[in-house]
Protein backbone atom coordinates (compact mmCIF):
# COMPACT_ATOMS: atom_id res chain seq x y z
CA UNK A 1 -188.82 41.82 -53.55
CA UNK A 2 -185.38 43.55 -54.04
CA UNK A 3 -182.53 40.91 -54.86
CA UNK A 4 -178.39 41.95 -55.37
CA UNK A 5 -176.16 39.54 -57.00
CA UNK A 6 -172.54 40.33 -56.20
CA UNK A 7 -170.31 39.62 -59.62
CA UNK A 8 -170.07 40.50 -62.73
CA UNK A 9 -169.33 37.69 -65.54
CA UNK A 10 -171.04 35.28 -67.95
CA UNK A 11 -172.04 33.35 -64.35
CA UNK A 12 -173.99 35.80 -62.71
CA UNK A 13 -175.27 36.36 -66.30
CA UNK A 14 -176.84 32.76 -65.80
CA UNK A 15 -177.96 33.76 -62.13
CA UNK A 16 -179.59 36.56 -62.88
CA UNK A 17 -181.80 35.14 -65.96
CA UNK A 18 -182.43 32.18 -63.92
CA UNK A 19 -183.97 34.75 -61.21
CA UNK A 20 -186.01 36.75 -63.47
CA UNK A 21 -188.54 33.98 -63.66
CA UNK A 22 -189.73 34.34 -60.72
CA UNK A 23 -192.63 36.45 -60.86
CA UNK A 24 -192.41 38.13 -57.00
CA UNK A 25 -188.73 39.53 -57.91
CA UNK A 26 -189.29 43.08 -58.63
CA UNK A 27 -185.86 44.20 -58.77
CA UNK A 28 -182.43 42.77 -59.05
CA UNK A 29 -179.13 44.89 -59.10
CA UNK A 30 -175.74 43.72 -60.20
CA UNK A 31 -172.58 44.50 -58.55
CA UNK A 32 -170.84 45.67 -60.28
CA UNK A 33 -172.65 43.61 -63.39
CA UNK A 34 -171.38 44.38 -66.68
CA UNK A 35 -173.04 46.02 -70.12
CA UNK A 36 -174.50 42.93 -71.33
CA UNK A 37 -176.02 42.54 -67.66
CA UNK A 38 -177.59 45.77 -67.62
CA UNK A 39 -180.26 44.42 -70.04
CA UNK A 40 -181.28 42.08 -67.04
CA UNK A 41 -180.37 44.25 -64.37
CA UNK A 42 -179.54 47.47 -62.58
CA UNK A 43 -175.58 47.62 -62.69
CA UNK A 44 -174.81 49.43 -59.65
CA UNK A 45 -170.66 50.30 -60.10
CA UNK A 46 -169.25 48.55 -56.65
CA UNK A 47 -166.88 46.27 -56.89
CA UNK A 48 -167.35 42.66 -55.78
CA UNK A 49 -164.49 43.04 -53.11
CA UNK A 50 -165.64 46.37 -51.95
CA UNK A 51 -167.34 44.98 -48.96
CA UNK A 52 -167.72 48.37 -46.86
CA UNK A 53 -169.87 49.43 -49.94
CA UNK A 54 -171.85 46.77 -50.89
CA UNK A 55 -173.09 46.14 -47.28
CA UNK A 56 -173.91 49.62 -47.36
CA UNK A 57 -175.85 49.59 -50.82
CA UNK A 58 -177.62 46.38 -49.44
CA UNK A 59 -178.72 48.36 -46.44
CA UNK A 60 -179.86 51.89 -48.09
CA UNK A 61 -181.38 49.78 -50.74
CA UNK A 62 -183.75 47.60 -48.16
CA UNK A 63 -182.37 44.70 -49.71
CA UNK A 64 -184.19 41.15 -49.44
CA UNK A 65 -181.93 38.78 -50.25
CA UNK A 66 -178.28 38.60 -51.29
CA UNK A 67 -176.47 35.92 -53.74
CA UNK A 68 -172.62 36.43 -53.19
CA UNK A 69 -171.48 34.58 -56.41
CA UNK A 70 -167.68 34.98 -56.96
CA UNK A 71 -165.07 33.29 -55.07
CA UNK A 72 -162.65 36.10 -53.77
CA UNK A 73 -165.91 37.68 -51.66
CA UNK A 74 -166.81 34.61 -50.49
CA UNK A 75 -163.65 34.12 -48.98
CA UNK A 76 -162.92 37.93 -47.83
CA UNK A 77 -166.24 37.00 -45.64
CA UNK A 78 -169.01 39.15 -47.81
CA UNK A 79 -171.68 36.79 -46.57
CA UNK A 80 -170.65 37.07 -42.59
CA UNK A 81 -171.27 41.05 -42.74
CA UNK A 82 -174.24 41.31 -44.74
CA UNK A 83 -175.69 38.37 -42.64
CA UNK A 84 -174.64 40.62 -39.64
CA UNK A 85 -176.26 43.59 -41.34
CA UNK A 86 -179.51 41.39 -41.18
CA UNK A 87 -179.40 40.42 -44.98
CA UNK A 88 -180.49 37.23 -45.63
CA UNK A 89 -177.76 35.88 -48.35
CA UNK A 90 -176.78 32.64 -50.92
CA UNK A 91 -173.40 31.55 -50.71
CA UNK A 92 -170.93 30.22 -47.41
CA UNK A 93 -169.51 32.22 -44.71
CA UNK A 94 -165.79 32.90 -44.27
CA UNK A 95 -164.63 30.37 -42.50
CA UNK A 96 -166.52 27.71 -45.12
CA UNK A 97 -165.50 29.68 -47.98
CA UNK A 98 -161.52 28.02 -46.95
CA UNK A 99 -162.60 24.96 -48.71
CA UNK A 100 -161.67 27.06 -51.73
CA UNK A 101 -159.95 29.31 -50.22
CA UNK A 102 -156.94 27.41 -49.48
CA UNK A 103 -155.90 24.18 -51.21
CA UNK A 104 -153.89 23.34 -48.51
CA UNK A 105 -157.14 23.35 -46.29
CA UNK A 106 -159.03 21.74 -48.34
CA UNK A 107 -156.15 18.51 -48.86
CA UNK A 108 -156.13 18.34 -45.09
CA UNK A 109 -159.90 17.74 -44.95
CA UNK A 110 -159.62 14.84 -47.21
CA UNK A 111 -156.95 13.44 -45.39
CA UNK A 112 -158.68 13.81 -42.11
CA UNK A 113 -161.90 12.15 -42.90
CA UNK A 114 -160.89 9.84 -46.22
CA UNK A 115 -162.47 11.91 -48.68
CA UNK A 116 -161.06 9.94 -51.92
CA UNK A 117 -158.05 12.80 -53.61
CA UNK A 118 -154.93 12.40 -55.19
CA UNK A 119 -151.56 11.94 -53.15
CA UNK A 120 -149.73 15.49 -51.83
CA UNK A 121 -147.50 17.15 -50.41
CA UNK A 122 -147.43 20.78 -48.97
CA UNK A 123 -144.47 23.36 -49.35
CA UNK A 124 -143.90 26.66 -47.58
CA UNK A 125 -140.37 26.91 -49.16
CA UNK A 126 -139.54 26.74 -52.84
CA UNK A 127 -135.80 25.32 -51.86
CA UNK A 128 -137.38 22.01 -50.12
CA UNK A 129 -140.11 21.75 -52.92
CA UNK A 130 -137.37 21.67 -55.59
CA UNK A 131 -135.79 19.45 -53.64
CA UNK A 132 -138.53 17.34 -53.77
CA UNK A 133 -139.28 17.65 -57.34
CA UNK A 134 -135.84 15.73 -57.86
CA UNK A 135 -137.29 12.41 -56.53
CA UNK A 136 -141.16 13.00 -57.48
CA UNK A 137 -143.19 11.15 -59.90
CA UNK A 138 -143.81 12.87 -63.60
CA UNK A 139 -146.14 13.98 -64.99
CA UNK A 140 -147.08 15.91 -61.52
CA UNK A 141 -149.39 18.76 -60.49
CA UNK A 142 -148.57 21.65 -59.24
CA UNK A 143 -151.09 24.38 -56.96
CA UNK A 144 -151.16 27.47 -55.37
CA UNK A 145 -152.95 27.17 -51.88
CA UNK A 146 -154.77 30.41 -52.51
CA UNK A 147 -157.30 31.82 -54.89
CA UNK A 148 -155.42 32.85 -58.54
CA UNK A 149 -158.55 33.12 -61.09
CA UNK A 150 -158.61 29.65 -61.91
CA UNK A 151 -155.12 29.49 -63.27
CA UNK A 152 -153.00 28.45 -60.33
CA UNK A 153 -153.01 24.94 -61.08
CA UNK A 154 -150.12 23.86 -63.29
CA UNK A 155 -150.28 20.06 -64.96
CA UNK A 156 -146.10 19.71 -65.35
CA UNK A 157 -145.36 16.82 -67.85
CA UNK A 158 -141.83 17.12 -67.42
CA UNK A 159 -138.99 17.80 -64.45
CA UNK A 160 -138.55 21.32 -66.51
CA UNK A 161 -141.93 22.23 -66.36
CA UNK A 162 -142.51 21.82 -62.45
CA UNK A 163 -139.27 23.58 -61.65
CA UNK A 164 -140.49 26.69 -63.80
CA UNK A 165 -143.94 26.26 -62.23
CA UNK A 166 -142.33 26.05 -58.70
CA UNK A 167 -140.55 29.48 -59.50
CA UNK A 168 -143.24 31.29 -61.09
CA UNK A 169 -145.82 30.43 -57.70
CA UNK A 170 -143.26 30.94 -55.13
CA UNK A 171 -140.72 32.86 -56.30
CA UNK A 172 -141.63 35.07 -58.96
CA UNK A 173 -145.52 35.32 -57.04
CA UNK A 174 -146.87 35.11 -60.00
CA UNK A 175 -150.55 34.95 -58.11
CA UNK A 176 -148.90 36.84 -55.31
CA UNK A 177 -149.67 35.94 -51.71
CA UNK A 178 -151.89 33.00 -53.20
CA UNK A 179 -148.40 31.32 -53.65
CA UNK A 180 -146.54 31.36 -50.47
CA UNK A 181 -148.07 27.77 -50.22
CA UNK A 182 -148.03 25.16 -52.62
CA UNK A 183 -149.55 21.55 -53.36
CA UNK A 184 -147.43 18.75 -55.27
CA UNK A 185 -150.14 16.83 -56.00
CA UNK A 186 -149.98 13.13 -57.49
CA UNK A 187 -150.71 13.54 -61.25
CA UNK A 188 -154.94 11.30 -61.69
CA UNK A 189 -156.00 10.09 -64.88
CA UNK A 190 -159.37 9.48 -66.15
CA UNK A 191 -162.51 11.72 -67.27
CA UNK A 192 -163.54 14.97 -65.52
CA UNK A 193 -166.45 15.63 -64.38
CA UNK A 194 -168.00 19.08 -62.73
CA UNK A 195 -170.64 18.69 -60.43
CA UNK A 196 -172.00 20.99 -58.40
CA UNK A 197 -174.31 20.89 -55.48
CA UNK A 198 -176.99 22.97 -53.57
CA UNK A 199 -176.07 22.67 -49.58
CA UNK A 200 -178.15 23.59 -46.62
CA UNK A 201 -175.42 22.25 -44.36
CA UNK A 202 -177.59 19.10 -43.78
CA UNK A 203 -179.37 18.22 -47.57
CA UNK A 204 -176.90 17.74 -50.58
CA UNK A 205 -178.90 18.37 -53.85
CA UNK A 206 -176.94 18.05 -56.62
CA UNK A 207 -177.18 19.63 -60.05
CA UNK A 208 -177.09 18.19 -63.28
CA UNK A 209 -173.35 17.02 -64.06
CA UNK A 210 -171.35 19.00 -66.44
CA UNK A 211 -167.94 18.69 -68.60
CA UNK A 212 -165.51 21.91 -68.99
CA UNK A 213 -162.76 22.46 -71.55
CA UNK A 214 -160.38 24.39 -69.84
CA UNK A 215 -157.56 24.44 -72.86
CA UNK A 216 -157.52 27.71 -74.84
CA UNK A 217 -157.00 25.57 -77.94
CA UNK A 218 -159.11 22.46 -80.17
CA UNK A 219 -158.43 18.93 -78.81
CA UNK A 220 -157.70 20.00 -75.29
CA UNK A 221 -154.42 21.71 -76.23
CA UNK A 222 -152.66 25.07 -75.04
CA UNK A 223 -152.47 27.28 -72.60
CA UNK A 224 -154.74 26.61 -69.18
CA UNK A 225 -157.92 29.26 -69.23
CA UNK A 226 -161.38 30.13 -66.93
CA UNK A 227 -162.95 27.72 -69.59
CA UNK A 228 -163.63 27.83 -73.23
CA UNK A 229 -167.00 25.70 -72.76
CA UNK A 230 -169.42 23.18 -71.12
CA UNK A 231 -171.76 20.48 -71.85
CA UNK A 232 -174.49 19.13 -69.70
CA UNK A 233 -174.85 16.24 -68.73
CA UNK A 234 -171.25 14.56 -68.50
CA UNK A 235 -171.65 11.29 -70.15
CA UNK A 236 -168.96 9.88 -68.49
CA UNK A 237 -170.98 10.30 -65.04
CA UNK A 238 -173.27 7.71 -64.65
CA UNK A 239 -176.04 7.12 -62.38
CA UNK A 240 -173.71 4.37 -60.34
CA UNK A 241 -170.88 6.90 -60.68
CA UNK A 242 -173.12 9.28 -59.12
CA UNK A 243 -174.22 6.88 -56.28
CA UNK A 244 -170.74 6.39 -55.67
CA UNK A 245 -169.85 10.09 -55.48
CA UNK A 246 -173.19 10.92 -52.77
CA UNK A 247 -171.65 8.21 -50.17
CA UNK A 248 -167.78 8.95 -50.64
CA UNK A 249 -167.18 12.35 -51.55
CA UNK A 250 -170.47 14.95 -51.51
CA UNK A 251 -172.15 13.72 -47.79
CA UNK A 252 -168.98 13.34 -46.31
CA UNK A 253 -167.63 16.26 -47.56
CA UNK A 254 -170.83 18.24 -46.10
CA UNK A 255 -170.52 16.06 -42.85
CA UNK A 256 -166.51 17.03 -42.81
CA UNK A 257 -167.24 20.63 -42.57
CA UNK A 258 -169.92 20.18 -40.09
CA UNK A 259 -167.77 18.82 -37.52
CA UNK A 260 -164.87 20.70 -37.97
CA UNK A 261 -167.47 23.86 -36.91
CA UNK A 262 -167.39 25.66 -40.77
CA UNK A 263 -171.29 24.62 -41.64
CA UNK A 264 -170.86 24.82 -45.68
CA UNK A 265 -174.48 26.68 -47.02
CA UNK A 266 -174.28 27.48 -50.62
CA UNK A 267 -173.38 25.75 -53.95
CA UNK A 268 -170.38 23.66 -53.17
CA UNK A 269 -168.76 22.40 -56.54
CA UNK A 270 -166.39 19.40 -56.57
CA UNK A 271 -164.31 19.24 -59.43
CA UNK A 272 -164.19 14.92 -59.94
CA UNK A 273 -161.91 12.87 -61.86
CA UNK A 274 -162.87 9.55 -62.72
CA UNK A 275 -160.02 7.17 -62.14
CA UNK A 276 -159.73 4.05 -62.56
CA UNK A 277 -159.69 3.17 -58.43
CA UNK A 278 -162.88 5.15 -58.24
CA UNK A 279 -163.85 8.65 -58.47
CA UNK A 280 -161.65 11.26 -56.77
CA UNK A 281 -161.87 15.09 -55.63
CA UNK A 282 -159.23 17.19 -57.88
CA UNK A 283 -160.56 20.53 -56.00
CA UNK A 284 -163.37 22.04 -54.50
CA UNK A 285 -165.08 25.21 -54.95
CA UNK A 286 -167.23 27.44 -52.93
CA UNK A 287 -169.50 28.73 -55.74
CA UNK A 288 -171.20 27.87 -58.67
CA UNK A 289 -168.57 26.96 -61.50
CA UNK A 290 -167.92 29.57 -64.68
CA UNK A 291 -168.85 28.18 -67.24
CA UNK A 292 -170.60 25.43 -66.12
CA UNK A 293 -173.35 27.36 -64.59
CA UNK A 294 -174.23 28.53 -68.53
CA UNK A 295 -175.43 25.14 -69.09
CA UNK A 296 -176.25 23.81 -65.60
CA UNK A 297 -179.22 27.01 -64.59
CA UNK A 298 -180.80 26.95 -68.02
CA UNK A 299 -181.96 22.87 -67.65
CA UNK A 300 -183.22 23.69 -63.86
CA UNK A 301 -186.76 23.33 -63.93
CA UNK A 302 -187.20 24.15 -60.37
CA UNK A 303 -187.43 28.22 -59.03
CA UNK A 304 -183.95 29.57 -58.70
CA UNK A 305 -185.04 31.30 -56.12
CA UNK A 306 -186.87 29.23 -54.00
CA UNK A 307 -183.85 26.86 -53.71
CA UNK A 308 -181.51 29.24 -52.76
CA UNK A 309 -184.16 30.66 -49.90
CA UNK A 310 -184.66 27.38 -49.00
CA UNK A 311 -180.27 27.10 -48.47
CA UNK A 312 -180.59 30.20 -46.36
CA UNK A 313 -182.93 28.89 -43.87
CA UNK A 314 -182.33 24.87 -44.30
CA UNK A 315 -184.89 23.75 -45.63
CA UNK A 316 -183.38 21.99 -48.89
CA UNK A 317 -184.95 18.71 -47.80
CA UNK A 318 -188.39 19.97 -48.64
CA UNK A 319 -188.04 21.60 -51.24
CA UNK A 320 -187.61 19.97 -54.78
CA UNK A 321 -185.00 20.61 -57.21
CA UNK A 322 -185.60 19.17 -60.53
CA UNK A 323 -184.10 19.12 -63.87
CA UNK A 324 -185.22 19.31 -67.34
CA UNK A 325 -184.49 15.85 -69.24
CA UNK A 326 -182.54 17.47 -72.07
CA UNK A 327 -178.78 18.26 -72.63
CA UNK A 328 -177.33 21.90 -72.85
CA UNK A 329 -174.00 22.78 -74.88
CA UNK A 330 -172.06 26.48 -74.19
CA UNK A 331 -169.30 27.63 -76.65
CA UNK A 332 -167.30 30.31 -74.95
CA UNK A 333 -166.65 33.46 -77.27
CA UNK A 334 -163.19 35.03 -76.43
CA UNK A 335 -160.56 38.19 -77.47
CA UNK A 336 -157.76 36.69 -79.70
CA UNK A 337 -154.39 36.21 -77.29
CA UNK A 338 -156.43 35.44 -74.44
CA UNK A 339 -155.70 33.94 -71.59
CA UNK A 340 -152.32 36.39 -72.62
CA UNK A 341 -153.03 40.10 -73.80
CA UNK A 342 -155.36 40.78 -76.56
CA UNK A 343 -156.98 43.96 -77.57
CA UNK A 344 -160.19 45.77 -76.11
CA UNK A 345 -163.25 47.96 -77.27
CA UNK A 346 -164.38 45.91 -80.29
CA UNK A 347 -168.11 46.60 -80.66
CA UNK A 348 -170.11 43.67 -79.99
CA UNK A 349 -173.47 42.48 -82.54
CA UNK A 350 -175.91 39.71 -80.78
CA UNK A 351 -179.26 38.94 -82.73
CA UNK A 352 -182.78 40.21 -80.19
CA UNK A 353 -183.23 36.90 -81.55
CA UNK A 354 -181.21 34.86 -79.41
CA UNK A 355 -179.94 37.42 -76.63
CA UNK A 356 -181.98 34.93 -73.98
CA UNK A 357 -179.03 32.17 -74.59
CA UNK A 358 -175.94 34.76 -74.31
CA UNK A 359 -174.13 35.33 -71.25
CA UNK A 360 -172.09 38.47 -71.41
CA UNK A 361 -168.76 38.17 -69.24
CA UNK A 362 -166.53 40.30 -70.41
CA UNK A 363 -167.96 43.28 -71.98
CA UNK A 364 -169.34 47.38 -71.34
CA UNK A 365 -171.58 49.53 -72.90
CA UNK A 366 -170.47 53.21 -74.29
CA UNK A 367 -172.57 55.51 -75.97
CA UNK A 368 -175.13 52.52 -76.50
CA UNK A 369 -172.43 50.53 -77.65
CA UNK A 370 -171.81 47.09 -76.26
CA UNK A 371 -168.03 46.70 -76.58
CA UNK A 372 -165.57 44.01 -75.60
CA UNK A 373 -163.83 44.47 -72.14
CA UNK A 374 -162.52 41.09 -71.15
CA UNK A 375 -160.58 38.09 -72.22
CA UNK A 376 -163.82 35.52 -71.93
CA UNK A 377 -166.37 38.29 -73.99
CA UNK A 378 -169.25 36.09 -73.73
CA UNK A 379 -171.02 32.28 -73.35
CA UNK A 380 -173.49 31.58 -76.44
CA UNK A 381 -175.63 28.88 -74.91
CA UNK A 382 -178.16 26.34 -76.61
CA UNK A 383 -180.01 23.45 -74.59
CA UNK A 384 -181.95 20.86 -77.09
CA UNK A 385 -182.99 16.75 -76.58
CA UNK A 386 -179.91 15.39 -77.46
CA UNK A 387 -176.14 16.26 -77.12
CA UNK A 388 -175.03 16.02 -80.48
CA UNK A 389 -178.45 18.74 -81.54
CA UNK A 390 -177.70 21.19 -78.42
CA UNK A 391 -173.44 21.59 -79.72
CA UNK A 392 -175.47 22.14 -83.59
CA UNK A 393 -177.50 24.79 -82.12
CA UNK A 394 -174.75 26.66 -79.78
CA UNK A 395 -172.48 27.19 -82.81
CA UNK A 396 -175.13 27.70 -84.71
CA UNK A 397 -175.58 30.79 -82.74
CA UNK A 398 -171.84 31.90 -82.30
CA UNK A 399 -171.89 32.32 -86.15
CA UNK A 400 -174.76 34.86 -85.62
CA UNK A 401 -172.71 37.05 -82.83
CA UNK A 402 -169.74 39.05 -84.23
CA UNK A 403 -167.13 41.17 -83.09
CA UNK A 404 -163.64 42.16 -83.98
CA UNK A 405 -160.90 39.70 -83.03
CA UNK A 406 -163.48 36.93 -82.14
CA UNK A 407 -162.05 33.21 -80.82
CA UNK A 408 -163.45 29.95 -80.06
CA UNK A 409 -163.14 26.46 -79.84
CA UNK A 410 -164.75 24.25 -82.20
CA UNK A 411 -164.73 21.14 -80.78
CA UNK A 412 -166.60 21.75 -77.77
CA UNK A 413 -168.79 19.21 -76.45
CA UNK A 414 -167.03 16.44 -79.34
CA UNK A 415 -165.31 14.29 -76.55
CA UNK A 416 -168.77 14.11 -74.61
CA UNK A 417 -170.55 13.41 -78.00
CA UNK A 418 -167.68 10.21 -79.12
CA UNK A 419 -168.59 8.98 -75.37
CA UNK A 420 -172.34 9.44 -75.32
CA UNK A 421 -172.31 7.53 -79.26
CA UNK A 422 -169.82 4.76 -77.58
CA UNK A 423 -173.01 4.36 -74.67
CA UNK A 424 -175.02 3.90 -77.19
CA UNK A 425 -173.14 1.70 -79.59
CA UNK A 426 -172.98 3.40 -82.31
């Protein structure tokens, strides 16, 4: 069996180790993959967006199955045309892919069918948006509608602040088109929480909770990024949490789409934050999360690929997903100055010892070389019994991978671990 993940970061890193275990995949090709995916795969160099040419490798190829795993695909429609093509593919069609695709969309679907979210409002014009931002609440948050990387969503804790964010979206286009619509968004407080969830359209399964730390810097400070590292399982989401979540906010979501005719099948994430009138949605996406799929996929004890068939043709219900019983803790191993300019081309040294727990992001391979290429270089992942021995073991490892103008956090995982200790009362 021939598979072709579409991506190339420390995600589909996770995707594609996941898949090797199955036994009756004989192939698997990354596009356009990177050089510490070639080790796992065939790198074929097509970009993700190029859609003309990937439906065209797919078919020349006699492709058997398709996972379309970033979110700028997704939404371009990748999974419509290879579907069309008769390629049986992982991941939502165009017109479910909006639910990420547009924050605007996406706050209008709560609305419409009470789907628990923060309080907005919805500019087309900077003028009446800085209008409003005279009157509005602080702190506020601020959103592009579209797609911008994972950095169009700016937390302003001060009047200052959201005017320059204002500007920079819709005046400056500082995500270009992305920004011709905004969301003023009420400002939640309370734990996050990352969840995300295999959909058939009709079954929600969801995966094993996860916590992100999306600051470049130690104790959640600095400059927004893609995500410096995850933990697994959130502490803060509880079983009754959980409950909670299934009957307001994942089966209604799911139901939501259903009706308005844009089926969701795929991994549906739903970025939570636990306040203090209940849990509420902060954003949606239409694809497994980066990083949290680092240390979601390595605790899945179930086949990969057998759940994501089993999306295809709808029939999640019968088939199990299960997860391992442990915890899992991923540091995040960046270029110095990023999510701002830092330097490229720094060779890259991992251990054969514990290559099976690195996911290589941002990285290529020259004369045999593995060199950095990105500003999120890799995810150095370690899954144990307990939280506080799996965040041991991941930096354990980070101190065994080296490369010119290295950065990480070191606190990752140390607000799950005060919570987890406070569960237990110790």
């Amino acid at each position: 069996m021939k598979i072709m993940v579409v991506g190339g970061g420390g995600r589909e890193h996770a995707i594609i180790k996941k898949l090797k275990e199955n036994k009756n995949i004989d192939k698997i090709y990354a596009l356009p993959g990177n050089g510490g995916i070639a080790c796992d795969a065939e790198c074929v160099n097509i970009g993700a967006c190029e859609l003309d040419k990937i439906v065209a490798f797919a078919k020349e190829n006699s492709i058997d199955f398709a996972i379309v795993a970033p979110d700028d695909p997704l939404v371009l429609g990748l999974v419509d045309r290879l579907e069309e093509a008769g390629i049986s593919c992982f991941g939502p069609r165009k017109n479910a892919a909006i639910i990420e695709g547009s924050k605007v969309y996406s706050k209008g679907l709560m609305k419409k069918y009470g789907i628990p979210t923060a309080e907005y409002q919805v500019f087309d014009d900077p003028k009446a948006a800085l209008e409003y931002l005279k009157t509005a609440p602080i702190p506020t948050v601020i959103k592009a509608d579209g797609l911008a990387l994972g950095k169009g969503v700016i937390i302003a804790f001060s009047k200052e602040e959201a005017i320059n964010a204002v500007n920079e979206i819709m005046t400056d286009k500082k995500f270009g088109k992305s920004g011709d619509k905004i969301v003023v968004e009420e400002y939640l407080e309370g734990p996050e929480v990352s969840v995300l969830a295999f959909t058939d359209g009709k079954t929600v399964k969801p995966m094993v909770s996860s916590m992100d730390h999306k600051r470049i810097g130690d104790g959640d400070t600095g400059l927004n990024t893609g995500g410096m590292g995850t933990v697994a399982p959130n502490p803060f989401y509880t079983e009754d949490i959980a409950k909670i979540c299934m009957d307001t906010i994942f089966l209604p979501t799911v139901k939501a789409m259903n009706t308005e005719g844009r089926t969701f099948k795929g991994c549906l994430y739903f970025g939570l934050m636990l306040t203090k009138d209940g849990p509420k949605v902060i954003e949606y996406n239409c694809r497994f999360g980066d990083p949290e799929t680092q240390v979601v996929l390595p605790l899945l004890e179930s086949d990969l690929f057998t759940v994501m068939k089993a999306v295809a043709d709808e029939k999640l219900a019968e088939t199990p997903v299960k997860f391992k019983d442990g915890t899992a803790c991923c540091v995040i191993m960046a270029s110095n100055g990023y999510p701002l300019s830092y330097g490229k081309g720094f060779e890259i040294s991992i251990p054969d010892s514990i290559k099976d727990s690195v996911y290589v992001a941002g990285a290529k391979t020259e004369n045999g070389k593995l060199l950095t290429n990105g500003g999120r270089v890799l995810g150095v992942t370690a899954t144990e019994d307990n939280l506080e021995a799996a965040i041991r073991s991941a930096y354990k490892k980070v101190t065994q991978i080296h490369f010119e103008n290295a950065y990480f956090r070191k606190d990752i995982g140390a607000k799950a671990l005060r919570e987890e200790q406070k569960n237990h009362g110790i």
